[in-house]
N, C-alpha and C. Protein backbone atom coordinates (compact mmCIF):
# COMPACT_ATOMS: atom_id res chain seq x y z
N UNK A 1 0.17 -11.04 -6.23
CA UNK A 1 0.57 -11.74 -5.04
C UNK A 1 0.71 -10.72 -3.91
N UNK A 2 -0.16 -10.94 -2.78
CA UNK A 2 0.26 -10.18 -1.52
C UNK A 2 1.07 -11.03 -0.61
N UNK A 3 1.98 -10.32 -0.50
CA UNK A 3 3.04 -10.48 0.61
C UNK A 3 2.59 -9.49 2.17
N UNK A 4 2.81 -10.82 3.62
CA UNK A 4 2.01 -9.52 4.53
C UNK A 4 3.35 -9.91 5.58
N UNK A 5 3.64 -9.21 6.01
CA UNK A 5 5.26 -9.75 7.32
C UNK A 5 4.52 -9.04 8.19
N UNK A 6 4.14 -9.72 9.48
CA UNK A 6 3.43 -9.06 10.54
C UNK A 6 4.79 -9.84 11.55
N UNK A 7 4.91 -8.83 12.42
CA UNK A 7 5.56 -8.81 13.73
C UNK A 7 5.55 -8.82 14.81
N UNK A 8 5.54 -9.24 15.69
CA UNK A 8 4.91 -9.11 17.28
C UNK A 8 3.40 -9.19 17.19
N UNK A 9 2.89 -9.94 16.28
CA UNK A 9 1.72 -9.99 15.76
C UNK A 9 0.72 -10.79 16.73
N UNK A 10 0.13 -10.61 17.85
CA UNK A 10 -1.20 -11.69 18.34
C UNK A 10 -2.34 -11.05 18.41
N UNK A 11 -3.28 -12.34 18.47
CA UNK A 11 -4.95 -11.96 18.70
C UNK A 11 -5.43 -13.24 19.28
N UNK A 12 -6.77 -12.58 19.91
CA UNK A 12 -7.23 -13.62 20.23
C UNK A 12 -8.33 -13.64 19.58
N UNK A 13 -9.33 -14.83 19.70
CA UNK A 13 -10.49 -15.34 18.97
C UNK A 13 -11.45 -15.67 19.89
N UNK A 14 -12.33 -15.13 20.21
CA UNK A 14 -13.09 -15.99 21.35
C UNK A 14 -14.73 -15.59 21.17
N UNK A 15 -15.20 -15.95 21.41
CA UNK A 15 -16.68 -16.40 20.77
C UNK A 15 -17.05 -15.15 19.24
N UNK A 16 -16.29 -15.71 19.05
CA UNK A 16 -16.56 -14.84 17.28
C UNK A 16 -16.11 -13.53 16.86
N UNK A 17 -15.44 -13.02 17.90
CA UNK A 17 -14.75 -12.03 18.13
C UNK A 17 -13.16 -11.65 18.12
N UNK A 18 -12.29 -11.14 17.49
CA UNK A 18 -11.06 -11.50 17.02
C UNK A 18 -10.56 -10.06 18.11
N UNK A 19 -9.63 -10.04 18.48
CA UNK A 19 -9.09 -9.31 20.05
C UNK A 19 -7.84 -8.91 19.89
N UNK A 20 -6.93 -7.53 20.30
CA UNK A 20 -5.95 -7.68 19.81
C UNK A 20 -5.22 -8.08 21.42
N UNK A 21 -4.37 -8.67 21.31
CA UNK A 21 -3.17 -9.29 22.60
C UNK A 21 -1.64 -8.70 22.90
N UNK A 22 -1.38 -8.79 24.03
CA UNK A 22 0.32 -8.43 23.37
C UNK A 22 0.61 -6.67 23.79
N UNK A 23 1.72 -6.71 23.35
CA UNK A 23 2.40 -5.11 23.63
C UNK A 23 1.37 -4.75 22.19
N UNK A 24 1.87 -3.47 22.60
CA UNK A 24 1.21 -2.33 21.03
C UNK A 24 2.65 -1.99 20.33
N UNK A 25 3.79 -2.79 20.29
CA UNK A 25 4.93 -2.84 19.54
C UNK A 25 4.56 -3.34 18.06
N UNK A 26 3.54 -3.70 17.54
CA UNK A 26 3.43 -4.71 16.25
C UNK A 26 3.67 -3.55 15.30
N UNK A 27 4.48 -5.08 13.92
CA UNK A 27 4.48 -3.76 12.73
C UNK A 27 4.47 -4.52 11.94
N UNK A 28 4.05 -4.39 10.80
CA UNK A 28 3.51 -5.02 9.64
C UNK A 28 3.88 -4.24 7.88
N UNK A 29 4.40 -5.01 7.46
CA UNK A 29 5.04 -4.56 5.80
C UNK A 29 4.04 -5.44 4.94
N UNK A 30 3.57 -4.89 3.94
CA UNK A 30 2.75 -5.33 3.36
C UNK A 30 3.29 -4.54 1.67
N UNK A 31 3.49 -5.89 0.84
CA UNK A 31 3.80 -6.08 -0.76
C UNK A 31 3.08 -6.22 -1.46
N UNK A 32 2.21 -5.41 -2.67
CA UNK A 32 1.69 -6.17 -3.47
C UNK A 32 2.13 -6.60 -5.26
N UNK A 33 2.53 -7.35 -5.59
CA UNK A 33 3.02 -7.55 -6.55
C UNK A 33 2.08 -8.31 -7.76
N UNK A 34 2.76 -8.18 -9.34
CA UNK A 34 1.96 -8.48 -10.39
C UNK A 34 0.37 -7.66 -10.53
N UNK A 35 0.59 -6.35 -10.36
CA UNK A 35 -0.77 -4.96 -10.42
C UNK A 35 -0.81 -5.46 -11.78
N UNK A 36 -2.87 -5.48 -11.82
CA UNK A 36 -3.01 -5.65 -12.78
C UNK A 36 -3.77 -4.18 -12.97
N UNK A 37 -3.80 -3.43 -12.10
CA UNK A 37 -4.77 -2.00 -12.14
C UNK A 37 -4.47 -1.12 -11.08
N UNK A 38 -4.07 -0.46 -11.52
CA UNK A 38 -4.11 0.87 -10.36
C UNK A 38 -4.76 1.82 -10.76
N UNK A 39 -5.43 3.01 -9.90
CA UNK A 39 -6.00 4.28 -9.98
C UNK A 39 -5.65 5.34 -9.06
N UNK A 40 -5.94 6.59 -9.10
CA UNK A 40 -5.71 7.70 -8.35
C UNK A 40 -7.05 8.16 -8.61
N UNK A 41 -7.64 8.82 -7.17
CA UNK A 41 -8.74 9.31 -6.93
C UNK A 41 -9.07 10.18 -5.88
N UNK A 42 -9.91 11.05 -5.57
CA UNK A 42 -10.13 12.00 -4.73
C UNK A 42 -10.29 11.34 -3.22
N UNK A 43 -9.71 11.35 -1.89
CA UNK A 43 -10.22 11.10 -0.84
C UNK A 43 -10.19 12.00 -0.49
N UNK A 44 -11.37 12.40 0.49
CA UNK A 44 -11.87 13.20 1.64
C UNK A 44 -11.71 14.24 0.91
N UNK A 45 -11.04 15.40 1.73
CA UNK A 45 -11.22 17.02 0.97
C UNK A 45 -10.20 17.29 0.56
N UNK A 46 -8.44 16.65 1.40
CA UNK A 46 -7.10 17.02 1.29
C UNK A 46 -6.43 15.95 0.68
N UNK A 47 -6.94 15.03 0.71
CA UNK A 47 -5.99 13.74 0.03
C UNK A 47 -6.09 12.78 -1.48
N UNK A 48 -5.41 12.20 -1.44
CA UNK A 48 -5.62 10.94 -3.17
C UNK A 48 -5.25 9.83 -2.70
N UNK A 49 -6.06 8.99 -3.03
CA UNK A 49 -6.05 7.65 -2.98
C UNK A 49 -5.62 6.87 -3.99
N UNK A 50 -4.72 6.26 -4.18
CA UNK A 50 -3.99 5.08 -5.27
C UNK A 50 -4.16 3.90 -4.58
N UNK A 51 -5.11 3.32 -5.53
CA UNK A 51 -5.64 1.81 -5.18
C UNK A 51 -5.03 1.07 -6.34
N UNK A 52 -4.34 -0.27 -5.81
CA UNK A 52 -3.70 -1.30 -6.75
C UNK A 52 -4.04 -2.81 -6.82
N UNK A 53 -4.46 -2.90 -7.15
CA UNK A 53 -5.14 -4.80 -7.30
C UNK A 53 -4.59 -5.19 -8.20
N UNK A 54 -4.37 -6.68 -7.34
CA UNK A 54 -3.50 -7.85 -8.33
C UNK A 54 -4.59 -9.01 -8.72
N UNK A 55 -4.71 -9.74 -10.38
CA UNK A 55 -5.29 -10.80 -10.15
C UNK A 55 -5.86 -11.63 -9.51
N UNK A 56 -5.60 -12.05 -8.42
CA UNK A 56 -6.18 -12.72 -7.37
C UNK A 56 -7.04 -11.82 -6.26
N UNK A 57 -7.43 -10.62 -6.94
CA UNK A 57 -8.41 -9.69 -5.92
C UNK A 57 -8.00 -9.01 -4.53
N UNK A 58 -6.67 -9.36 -4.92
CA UNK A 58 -5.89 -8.74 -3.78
C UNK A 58 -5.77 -6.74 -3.87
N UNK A 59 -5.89 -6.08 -3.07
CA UNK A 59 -5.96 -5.20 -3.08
C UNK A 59 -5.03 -4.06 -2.10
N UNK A 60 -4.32 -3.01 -2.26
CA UNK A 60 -3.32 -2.11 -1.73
C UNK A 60 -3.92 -0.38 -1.90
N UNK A 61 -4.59 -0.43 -0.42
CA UNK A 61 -4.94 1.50 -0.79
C UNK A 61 -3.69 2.21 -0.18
N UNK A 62 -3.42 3.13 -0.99
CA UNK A 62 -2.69 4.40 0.12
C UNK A 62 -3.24 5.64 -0.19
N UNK A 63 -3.43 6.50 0.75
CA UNK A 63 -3.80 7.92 0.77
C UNK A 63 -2.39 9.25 1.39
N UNK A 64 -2.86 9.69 0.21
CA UNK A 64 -1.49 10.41 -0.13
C UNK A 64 -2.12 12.07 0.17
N UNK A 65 -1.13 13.22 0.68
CA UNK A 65 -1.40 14.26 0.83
C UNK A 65 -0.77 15.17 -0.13
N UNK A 66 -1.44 16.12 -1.36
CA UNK A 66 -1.16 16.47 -2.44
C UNK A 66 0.51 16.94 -2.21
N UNK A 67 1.11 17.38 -1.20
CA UNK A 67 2.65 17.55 -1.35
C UNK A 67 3.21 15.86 -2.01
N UNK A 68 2.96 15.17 -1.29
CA UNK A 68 3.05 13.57 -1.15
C UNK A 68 3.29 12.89 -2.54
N UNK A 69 2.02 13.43 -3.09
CA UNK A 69 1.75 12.81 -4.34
C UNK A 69 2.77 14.21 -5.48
N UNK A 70 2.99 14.92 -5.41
CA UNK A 70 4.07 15.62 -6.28
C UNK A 70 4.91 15.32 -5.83
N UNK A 71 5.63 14.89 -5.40
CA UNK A 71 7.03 14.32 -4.66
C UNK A 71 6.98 12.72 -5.32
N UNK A 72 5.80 12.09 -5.66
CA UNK A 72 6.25 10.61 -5.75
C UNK A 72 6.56 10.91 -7.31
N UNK A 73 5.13 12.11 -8.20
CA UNK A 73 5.35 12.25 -9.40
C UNK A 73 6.82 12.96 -9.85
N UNK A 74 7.50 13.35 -9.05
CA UNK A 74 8.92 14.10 -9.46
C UNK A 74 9.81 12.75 -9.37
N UNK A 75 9.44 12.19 -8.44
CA UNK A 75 10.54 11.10 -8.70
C UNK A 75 10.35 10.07 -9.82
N UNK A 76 8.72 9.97 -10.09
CA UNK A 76 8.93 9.35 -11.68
C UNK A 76 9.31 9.81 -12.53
N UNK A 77 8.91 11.00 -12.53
CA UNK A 77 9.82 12.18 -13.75
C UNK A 77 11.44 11.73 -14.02
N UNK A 78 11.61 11.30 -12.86
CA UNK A 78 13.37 11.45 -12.82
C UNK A 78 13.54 9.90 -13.13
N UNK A 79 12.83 8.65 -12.51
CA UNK A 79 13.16 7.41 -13.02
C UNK A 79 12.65 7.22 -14.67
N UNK A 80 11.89 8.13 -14.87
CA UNK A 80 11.61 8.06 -17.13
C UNK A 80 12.72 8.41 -17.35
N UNK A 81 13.66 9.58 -16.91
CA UNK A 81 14.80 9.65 -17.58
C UNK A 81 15.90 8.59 -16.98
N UNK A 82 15.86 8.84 -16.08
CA UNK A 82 17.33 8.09 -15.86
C UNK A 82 17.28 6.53 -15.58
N UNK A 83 16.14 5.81 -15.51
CA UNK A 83 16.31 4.37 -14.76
C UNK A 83 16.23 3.75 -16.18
N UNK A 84 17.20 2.37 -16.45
CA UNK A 84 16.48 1.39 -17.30
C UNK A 84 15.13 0.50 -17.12
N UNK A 85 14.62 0.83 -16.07
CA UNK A 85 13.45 0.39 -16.24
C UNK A 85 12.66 0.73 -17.33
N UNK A 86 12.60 1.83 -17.50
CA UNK A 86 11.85 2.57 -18.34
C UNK A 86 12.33 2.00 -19.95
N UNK A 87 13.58 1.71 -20.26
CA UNK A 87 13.80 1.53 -21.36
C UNK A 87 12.76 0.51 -22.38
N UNK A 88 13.11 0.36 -23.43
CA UNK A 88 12.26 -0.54 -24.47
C UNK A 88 12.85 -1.32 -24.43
């Protein structure tokens, strides 16, 4: 399931062409829930890409900068030990 919360969000539409409107204040949170697949992969020369798709072909990229991505892996390190998530 993607969840998308857009904010100060307009456009326009006009002969087939979608336009953006409005202040440049917009901000947008975007959820994706029930991953049925994720990966990590090489982007560009400096970065990793973790792509996550849910059942319904919904899809979540982020590109991460190798400090980035050891910082997210230390904090899983630390939720295997300490979170019950992890438990059986």
């Amino acid at each position: 399931m993607l969840n998308l919360n857009l904010s100060d969000f307009m456009v326009e539409f006009k002969e087939g062409s979608v336009k953006n409107v409005g202040p440049t204040t917009k901000e947008v949170t975007a959820k994706l829930f029930d991953i049925e697949s994720v990966e990590a992969r090489e982007f560009g020369d400096k970065r990793v890409k973790v792509v996550a798709e849910d059942g319904e072909g919904n899809e979540v990229q982020l590109a991460f900068f190798p400090e980035q991505v050891e910082e997210l892996a230390g904090d899983i390190e630390e939720l295997q030990s300490e979170s019950r998530a992890f438990e059986d």
